[in-house]
N, C-alpha and C. Protein backbone atom coordinates (compact mmCIF):
# COMPACT_ATOMS: atom_id res chain seq x y z
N UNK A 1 11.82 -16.69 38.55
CA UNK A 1 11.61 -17.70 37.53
C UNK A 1 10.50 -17.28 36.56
N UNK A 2 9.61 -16.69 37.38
CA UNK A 2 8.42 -16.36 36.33
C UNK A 2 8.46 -15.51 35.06
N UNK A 3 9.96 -14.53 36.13
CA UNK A 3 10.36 -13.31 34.96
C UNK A 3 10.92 -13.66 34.00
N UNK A 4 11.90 -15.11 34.02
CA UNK A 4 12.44 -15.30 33.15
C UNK A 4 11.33 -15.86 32.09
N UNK A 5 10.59 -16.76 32.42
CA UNK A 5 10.07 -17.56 31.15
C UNK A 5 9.00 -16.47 30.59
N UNK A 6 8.43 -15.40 31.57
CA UNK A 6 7.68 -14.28 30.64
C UNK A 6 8.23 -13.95 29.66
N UNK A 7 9.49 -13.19 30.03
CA UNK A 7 10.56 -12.58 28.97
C UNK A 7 10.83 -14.03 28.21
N UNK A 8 11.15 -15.19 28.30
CA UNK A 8 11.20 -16.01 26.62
C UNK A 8 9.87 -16.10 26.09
N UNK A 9 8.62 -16.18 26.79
CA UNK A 9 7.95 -16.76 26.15
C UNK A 9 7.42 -15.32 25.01
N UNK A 10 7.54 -14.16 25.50
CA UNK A 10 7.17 -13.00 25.25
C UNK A 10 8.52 -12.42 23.80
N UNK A 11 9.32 -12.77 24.10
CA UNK A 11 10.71 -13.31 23.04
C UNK A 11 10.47 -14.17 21.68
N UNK A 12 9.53 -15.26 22.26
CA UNK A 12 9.15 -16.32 20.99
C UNK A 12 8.09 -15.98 20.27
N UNK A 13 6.90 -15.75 21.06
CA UNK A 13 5.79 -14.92 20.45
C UNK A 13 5.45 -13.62 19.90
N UNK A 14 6.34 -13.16 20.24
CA UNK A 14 6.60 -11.66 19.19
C UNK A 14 6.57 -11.41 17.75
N UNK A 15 5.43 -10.31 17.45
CA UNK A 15 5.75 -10.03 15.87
C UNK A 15 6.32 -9.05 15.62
N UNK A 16 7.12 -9.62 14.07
CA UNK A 16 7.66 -8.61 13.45
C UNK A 16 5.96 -7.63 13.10
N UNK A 17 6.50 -6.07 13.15
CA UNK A 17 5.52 -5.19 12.96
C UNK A 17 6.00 -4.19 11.70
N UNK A 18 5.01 -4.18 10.58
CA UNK A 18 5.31 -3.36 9.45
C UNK A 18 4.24 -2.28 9.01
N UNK A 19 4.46 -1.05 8.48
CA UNK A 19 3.63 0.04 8.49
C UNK A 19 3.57 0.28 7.23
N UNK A 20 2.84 0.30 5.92
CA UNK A 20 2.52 0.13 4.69
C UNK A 20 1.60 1.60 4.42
N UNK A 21 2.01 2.40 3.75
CA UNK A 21 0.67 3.30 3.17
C UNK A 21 0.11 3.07 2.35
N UNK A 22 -1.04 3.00 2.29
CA UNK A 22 -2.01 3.37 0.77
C UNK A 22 -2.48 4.70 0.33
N UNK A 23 -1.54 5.16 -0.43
CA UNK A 23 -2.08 6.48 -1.28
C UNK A 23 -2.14 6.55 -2.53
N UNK A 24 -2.92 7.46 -3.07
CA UNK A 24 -2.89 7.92 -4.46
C UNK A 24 -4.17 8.76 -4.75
N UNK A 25 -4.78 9.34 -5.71
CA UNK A 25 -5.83 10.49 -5.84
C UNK A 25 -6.86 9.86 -4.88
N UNK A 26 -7.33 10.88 -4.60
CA UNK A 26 -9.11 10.66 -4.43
C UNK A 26 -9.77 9.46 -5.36
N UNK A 27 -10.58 8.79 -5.28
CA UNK A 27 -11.42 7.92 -5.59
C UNK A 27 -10.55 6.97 -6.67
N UNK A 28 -9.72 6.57 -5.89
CA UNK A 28 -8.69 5.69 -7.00
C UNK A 28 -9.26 4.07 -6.14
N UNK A 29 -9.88 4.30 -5.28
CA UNK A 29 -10.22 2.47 -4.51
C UNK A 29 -9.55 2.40 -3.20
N UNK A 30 -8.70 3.12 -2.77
CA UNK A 30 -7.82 2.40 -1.34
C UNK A 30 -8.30 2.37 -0.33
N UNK A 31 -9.50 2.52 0.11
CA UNK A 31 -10.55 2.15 1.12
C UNK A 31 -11.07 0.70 0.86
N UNK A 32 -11.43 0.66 -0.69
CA UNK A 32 -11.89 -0.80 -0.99
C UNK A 32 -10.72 -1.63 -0.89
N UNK A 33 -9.66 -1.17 -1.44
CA UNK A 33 -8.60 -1.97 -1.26
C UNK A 33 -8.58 -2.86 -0.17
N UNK A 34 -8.33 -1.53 1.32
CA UNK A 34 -7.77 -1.85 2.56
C UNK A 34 -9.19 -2.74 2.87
N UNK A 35 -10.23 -2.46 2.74
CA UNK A 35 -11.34 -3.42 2.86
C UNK A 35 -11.01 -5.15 2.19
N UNK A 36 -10.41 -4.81 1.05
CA UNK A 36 -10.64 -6.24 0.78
C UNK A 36 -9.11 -7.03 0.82
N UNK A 37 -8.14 -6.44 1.40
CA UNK A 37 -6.91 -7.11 2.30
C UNK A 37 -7.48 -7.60 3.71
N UNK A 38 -8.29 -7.27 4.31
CA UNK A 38 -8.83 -7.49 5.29
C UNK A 38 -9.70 -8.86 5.20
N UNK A 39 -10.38 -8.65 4.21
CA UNK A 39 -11.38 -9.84 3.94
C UNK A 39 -10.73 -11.11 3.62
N UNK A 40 -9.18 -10.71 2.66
CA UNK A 40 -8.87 -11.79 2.16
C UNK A 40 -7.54 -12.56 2.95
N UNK A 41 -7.34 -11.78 4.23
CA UNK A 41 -6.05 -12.59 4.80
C UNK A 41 -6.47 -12.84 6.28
N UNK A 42 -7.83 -11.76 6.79
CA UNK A 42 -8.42 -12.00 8.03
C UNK A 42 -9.80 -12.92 7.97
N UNK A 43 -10.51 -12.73 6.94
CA UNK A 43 -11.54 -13.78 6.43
C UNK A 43 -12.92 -12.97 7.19
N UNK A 44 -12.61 -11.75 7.24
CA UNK A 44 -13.60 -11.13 7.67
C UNK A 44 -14.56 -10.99 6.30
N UNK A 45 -15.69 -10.58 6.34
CA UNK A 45 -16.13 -10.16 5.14
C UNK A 45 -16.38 -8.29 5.17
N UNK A 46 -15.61 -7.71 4.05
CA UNK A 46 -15.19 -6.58 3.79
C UNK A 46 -16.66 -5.70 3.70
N UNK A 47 -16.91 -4.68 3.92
CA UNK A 47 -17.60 -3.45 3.85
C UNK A 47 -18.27 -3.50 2.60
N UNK A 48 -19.87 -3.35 2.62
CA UNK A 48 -20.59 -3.43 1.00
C UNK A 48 -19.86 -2.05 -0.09
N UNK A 49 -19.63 -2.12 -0.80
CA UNK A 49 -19.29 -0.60 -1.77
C UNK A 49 -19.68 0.30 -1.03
N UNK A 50 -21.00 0.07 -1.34
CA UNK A 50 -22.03 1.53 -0.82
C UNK A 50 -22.00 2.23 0.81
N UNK A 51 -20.80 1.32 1.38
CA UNK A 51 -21.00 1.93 2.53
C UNK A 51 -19.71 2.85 2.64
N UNK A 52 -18.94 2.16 1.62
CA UNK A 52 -16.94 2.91 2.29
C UNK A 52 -17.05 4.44 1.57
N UNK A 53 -17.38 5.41 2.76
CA UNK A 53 -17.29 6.43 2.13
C UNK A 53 -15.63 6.78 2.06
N UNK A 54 -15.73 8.11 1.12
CA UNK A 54 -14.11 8.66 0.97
C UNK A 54 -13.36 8.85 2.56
N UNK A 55 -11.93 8.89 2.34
CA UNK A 55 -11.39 9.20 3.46
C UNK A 55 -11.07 10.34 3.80
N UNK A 56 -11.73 10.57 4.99
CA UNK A 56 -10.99 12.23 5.03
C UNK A 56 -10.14 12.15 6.24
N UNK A 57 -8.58 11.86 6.44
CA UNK A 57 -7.46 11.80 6.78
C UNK A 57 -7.05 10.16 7.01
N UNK A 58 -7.36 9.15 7.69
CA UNK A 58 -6.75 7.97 8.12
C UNK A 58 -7.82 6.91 8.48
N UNK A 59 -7.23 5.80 7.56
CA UNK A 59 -8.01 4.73 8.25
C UNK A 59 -6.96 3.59 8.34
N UNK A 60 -7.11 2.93 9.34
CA UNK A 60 -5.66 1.72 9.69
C UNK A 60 -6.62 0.69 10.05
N UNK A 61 -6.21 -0.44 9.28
CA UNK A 61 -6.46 -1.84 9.67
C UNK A 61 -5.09 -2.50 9.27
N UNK A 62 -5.05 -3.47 10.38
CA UNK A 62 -3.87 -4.30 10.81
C UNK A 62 -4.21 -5.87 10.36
N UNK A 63 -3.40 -6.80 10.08
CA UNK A 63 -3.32 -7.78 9.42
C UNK A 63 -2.17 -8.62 9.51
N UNK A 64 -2.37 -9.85 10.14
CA UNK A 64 -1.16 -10.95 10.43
C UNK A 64 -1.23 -11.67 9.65
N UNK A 65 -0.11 -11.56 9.01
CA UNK A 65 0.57 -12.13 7.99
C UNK A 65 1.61 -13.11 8.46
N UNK A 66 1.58 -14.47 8.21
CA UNK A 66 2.82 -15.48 8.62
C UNK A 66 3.19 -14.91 10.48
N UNK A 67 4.20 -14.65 10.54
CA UNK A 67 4.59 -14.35 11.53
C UNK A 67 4.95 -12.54 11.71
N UNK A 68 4.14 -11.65 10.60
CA UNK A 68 4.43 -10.74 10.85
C UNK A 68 3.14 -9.95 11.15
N UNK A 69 2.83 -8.62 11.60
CA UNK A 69 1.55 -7.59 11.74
C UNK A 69 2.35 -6.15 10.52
N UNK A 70 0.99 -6.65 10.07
CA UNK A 70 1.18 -5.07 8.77
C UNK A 70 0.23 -4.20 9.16
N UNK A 71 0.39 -2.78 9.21
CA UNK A 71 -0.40 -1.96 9.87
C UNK A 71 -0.56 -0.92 8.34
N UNK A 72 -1.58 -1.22 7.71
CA UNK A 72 -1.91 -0.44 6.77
C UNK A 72 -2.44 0.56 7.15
N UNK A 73 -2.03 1.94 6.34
CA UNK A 73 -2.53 3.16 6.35
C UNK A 73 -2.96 3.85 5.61
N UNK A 74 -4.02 4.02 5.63
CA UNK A 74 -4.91 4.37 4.22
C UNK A 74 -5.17 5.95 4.54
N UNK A 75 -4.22 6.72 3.70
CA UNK A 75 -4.45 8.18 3.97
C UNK A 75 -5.63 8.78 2.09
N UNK A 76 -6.31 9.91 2.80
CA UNK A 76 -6.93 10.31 2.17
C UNK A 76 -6.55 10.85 0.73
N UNK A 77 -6.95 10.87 -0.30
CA UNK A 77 -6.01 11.33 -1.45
C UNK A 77 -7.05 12.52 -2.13
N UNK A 78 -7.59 13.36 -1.68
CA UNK A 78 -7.90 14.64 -1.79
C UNK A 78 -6.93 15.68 -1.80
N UNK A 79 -6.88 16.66 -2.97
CA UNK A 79 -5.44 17.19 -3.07
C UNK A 79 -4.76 17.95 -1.57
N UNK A 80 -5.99 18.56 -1.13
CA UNK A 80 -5.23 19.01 0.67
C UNK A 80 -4.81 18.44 1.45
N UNK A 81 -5.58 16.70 0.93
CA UNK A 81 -4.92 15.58 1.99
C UNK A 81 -3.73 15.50 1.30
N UNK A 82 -3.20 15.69 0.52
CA UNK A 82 -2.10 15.28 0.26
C UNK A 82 -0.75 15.56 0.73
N UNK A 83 -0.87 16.92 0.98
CA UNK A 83 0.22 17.58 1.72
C UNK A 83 0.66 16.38 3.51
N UNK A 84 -0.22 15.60 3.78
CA UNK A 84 0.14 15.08 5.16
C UNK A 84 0.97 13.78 4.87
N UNK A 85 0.38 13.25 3.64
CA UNK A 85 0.90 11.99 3.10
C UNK A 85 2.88 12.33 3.93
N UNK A 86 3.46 13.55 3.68
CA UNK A 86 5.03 13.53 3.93
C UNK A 86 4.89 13.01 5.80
N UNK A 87 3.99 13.07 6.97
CA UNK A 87 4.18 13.22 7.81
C UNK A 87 4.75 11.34 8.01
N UNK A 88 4.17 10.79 7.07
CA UNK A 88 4.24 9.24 7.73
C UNK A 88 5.25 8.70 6.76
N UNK A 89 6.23 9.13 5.71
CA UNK A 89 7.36 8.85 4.66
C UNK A 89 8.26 8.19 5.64
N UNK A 90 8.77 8.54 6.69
CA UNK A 90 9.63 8.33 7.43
C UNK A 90 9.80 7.33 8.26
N UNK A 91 8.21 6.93 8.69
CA UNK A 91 7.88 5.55 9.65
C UNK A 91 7.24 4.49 8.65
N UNK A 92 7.21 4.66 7.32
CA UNK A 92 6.42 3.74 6.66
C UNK A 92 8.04 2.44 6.01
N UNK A 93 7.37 1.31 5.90
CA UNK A 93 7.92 0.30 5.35
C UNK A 93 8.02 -0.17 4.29
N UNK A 94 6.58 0.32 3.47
CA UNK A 94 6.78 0.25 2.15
C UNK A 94 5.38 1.02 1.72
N UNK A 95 4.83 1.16 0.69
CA UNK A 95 3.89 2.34 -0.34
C UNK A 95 3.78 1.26 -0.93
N UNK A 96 2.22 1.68 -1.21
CA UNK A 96 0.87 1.22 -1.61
C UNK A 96 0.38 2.16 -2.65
N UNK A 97 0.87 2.35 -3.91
CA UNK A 97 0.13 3.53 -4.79
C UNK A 97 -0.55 3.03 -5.35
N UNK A 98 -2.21 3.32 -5.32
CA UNK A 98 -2.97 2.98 -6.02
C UNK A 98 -3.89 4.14 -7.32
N UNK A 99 -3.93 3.14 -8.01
CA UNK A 99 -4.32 4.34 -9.60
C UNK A 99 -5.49 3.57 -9.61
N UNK A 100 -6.45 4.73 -10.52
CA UNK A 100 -7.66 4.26 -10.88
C UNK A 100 -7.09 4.22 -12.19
N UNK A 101 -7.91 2.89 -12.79
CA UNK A 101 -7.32 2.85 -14.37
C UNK A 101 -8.29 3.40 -15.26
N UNK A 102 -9.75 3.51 -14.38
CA UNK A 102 -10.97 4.12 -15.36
C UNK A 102 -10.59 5.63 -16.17
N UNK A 103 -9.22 5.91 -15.16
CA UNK A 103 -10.00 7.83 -14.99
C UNK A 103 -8.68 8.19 -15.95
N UNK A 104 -8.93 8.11 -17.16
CA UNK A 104 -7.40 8.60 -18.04
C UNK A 104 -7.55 9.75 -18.15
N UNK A 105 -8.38 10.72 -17.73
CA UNK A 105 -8.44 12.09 -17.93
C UNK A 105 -7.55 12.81 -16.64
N UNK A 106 -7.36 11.55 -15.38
CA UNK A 106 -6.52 12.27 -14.14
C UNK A 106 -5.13 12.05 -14.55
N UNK A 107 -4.95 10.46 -15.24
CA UNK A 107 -3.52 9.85 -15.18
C UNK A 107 -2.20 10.97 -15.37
N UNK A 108 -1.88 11.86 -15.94
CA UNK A 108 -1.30 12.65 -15.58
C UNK A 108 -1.16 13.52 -14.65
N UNK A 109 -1.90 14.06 -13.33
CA UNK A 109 -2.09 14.53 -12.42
C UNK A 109 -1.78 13.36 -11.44
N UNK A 110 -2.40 12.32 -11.92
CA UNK A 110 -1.79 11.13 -11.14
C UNK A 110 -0.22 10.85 -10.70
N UNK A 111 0.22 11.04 -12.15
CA UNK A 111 1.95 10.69 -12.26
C UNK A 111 2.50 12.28 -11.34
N UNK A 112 1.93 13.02 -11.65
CA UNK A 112 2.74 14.62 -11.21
C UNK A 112 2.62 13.69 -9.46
N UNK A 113 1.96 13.48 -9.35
CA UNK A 113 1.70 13.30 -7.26
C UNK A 113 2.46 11.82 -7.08
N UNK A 114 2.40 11.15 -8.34
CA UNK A 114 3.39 9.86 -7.74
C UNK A 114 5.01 9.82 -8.12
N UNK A 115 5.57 11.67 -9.02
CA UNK A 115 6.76 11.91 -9.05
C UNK A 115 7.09 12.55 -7.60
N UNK A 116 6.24 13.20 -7.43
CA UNK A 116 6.66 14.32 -5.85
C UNK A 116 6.61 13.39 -5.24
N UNK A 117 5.91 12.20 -4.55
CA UNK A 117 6.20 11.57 -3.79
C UNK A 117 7.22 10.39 -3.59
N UNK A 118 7.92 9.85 -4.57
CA UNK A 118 9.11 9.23 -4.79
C UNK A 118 10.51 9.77 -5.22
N UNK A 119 10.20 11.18 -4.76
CA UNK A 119 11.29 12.45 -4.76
C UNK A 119 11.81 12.99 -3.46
N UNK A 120 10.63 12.48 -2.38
CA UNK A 120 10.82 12.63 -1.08
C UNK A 120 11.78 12.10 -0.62
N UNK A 121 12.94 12.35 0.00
CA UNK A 121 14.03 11.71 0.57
C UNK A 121 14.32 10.68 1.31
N UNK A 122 12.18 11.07 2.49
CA UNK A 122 11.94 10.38 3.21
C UNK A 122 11.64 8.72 3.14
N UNK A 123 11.40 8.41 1.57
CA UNK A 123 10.75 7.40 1.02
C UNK A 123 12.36 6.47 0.25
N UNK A 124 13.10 7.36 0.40
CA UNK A 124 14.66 6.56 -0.33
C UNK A 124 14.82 5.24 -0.10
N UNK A 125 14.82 4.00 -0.98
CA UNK A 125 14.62 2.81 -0.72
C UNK A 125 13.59 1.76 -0.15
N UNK A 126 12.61 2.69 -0.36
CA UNK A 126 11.34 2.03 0.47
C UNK A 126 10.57 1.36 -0.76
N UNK A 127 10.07 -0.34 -0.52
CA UNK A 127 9.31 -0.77 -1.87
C UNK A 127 8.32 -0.11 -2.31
N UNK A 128 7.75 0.10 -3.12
CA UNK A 128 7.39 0.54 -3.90
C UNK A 128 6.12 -0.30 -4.67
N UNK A 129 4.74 -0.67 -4.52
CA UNK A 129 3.97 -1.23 -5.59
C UNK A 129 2.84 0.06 -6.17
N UNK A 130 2.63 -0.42 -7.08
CA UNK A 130 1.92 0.61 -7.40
C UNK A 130 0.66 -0.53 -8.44
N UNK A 131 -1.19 -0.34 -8.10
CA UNK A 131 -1.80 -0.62 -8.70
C UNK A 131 -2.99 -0.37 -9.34
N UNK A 132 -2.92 -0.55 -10.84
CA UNK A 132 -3.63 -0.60 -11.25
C UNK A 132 -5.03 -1.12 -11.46
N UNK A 133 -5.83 -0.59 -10.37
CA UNK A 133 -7.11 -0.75 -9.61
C UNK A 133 -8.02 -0.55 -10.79
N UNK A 134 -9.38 -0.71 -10.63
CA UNK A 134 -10.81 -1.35 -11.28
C UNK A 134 -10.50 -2.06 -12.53
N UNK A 135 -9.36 -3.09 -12.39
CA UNK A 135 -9.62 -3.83 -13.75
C UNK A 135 -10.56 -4.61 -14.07
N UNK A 136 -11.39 -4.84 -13.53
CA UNK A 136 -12.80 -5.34 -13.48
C UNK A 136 -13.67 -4.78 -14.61
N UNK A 137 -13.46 -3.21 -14.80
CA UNK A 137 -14.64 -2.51 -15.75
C UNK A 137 -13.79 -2.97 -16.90
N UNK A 138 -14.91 -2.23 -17.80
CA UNK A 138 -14.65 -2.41 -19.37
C UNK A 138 -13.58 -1.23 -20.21
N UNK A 139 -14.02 0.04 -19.13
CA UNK A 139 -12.99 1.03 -19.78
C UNK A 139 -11.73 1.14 -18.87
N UNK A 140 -11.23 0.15 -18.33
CA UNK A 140 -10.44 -0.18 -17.43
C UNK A 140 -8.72 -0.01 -18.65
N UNK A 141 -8.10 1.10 -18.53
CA UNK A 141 -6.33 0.89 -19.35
C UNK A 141 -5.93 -0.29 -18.58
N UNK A 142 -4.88 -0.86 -19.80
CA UNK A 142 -4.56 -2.01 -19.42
C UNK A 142 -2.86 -1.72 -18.50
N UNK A 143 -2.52 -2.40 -17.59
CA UNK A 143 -1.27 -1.90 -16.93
C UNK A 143 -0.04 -1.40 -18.05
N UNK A 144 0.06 -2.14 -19.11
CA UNK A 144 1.24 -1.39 -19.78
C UNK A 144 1.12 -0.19 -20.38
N UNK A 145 -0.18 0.46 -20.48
CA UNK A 145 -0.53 1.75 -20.97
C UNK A 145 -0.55 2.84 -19.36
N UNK A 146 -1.14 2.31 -18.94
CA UNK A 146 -0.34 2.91 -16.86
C UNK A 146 1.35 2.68 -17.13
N UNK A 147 1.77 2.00 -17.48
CA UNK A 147 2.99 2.04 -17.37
C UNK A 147 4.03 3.04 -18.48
N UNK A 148 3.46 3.22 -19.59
CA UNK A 148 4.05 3.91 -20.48
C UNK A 148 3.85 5.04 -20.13
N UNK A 149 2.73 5.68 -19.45
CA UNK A 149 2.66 7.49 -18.76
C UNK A 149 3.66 7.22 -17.46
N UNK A 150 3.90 6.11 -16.72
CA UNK A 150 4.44 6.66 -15.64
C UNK A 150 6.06 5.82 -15.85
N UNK A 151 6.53 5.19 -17.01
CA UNK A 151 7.84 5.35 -17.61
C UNK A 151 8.78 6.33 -17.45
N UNK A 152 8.11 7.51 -18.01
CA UNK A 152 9.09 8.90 -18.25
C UNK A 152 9.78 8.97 -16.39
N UNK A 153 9.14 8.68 -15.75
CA UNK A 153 9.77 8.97 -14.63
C UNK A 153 10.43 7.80 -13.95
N UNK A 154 10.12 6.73 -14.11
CA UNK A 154 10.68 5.42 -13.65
C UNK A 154 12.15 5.46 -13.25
N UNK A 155 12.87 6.56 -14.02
CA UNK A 155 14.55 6.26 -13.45
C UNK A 155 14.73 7.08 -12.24
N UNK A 156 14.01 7.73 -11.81
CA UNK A 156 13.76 8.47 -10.31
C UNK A 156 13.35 7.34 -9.31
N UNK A 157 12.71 6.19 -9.40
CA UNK A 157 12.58 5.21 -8.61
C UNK A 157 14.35 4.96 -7.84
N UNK A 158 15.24 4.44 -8.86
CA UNK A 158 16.36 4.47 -8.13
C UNK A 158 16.32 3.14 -8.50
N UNK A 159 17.09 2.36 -7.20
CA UNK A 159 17.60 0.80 -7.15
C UNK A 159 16.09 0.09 -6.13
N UNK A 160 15.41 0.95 -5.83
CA UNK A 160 14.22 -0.10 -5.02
C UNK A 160 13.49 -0.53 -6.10
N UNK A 161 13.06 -1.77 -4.52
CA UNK A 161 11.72 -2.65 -5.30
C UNK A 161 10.38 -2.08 -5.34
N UNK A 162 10.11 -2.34 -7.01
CA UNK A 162 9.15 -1.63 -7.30
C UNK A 162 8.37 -2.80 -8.37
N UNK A 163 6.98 -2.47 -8.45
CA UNK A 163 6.03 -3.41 -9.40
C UNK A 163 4.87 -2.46 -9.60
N UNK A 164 4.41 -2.56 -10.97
CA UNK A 164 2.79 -2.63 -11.48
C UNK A 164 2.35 -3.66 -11.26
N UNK A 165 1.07 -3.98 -11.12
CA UNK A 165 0.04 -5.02 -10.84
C UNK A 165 -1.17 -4.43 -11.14
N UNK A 166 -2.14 -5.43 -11.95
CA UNK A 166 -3.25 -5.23 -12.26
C UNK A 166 -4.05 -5.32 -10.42
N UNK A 167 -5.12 -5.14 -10.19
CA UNK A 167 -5.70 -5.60 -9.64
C UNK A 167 -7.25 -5.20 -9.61
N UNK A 168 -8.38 -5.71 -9.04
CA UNK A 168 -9.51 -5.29 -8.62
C UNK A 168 -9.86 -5.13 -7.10
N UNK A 169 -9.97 -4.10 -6.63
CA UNK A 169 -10.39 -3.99 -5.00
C UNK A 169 -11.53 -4.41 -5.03
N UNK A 170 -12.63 -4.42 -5.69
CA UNK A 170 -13.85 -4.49 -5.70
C UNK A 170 -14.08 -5.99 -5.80
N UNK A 171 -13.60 -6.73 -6.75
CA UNK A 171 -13.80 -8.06 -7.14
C UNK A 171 -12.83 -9.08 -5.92
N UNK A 172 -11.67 -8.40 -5.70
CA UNK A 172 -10.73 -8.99 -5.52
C UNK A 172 -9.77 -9.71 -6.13
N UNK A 173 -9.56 -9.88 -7.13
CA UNK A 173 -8.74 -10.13 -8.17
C UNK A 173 -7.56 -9.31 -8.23
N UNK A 174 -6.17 -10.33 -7.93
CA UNK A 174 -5.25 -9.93 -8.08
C UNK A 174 -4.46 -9.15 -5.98
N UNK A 175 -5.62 -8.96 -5.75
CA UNK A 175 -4.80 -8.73 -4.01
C UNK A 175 -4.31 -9.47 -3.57
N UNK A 176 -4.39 -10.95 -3.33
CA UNK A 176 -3.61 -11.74 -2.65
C UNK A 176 -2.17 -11.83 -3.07
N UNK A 177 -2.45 -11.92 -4.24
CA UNK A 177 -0.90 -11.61 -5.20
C UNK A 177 0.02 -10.45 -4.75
N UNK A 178 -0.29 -9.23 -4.91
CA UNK A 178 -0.23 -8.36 -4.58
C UNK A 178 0.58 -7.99 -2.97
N UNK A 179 -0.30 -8.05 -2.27
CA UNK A 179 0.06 -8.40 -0.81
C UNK A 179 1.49 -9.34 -0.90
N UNK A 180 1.21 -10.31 -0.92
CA UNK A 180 2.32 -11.43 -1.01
C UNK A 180 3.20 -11.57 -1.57
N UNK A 181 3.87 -10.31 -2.57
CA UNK A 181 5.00 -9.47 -3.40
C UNK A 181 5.14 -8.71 -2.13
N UNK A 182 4.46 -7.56 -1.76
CA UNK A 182 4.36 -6.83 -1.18
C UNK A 182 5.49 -7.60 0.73
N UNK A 183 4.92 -8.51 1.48
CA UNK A 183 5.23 -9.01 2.44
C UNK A 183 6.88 -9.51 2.01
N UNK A 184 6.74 -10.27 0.53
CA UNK A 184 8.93 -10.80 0.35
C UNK A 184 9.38 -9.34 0.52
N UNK A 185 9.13 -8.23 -0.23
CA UNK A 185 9.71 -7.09 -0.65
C UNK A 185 10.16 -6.48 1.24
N UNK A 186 8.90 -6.55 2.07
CA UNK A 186 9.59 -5.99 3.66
C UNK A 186 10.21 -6.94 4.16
N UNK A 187 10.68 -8.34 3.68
CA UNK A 187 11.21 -8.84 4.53
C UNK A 187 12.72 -8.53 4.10
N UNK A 188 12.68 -8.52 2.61
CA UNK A 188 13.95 -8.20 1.91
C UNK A 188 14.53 -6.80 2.53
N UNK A 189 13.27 -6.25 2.61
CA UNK A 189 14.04 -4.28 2.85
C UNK A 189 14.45 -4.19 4.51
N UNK A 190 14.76 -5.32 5.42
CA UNK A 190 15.00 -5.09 6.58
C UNK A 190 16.37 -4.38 7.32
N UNK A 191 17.27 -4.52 6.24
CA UNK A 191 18.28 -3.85 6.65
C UNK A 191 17.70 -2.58 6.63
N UNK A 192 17.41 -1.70 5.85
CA UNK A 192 17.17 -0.21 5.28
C UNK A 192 16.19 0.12 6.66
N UNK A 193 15.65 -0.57 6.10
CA UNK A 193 14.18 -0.10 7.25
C UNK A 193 13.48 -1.38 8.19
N UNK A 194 14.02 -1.64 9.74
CA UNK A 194 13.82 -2.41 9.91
C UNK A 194 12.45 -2.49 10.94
N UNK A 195 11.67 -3.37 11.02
CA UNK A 195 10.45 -3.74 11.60
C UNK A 195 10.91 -3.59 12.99
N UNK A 196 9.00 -3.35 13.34
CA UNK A 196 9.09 -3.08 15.03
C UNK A 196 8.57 -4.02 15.81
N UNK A 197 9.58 -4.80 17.04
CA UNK A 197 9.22 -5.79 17.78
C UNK A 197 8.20 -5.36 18.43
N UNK A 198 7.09 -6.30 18.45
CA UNK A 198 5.80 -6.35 19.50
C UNK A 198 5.69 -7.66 20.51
């Protein structure tokens, strides 16, 4: 008897489990990011600036959402880190590209690493957000000027769900939004790629 009601009760209480990356260059924010998804759906209070140093390979914080666990993965975006970004294409649920909007002198080096990586086979139908991080500053491009450099390639996206979004990691402005596009888009993509029972 006991076995049975373990197994329902263990049946009812189960989360759906989703695996999200955050990549894009070096010092584009996705440490602050993953810091301030944390702050704003766990109510923790997020890491001062001055402490989140760069990543050098992985940082994962997890986050219950409604009835689901998102296991964000914040891989390093240093060009050597980049080559590993392909190891996790395959188990991920959806991509997290984050751009710095300060740095218009990378934005093309930017787009070259966010064409190779939505060229990967491994990533075929997987959502897709992509944001336009420190809108907070003053020399901050505005998303439709991010969007007109990374246009030329937009018909390589395919038929997935995909979005620009302004946002600030730092301020927080604009993540909750963000996220919460982000959570319809995996529930929508469950056929393709479906979540792991816990």
């Amino acid at each position: 008897m006991y076995t049975l009601l373990s197994g329902l009760y263990n049946h009812l209480t189960r989360k759906e489990e989703y695996y999200v990356l955050i990549i894009g260059l070096d010092n584009a924010g996705k440490t602050t990011l993953l810091e301030r998804i944390k702050s704003v759906f766990m109510g923790v209070s997020s890491l001062p600036p001055d402490k989140i140093a760069p990543t050098v390979g992985l940082n994962i914080g997890r986050v219950d959402i409604k009835s689901s666990r998102i296991n964000f993965w914040d891989l390093g975006g240093q060009r050597d880190l980049q080559s590993l970004w392909e190891r996790y294409y395959s188990e991920c649920h959806a991509i997290v590209f984050v751009v710095d909007s300060t740095d218009s002198k990378r934005l093309e080096e930017c787009k070259d690493t966010f064409e190779k990586m939505i060229t990967n086979d491994a990533v075929e139908g997987v959502p897709l957000l992509m944001l336009a991080n420190k809108q907070d500053l003053p020399d901050a491009l505005r998303v439709e000027e991010i969007k007109e450099v990374f246009n030329k390639i937009a018909v390589k996206l395919g038929a997935r769900d995909s979005r620009v979004l302004p946002v600030s990691a730092l301020e927080g402005h604009g993540v909750k939004d963000a996220i919460d596009w982000l959570i319809l888009r995996l529930q929508r993509n469950k056929m393709n790629r479906p979540p792991i029972f816990r």
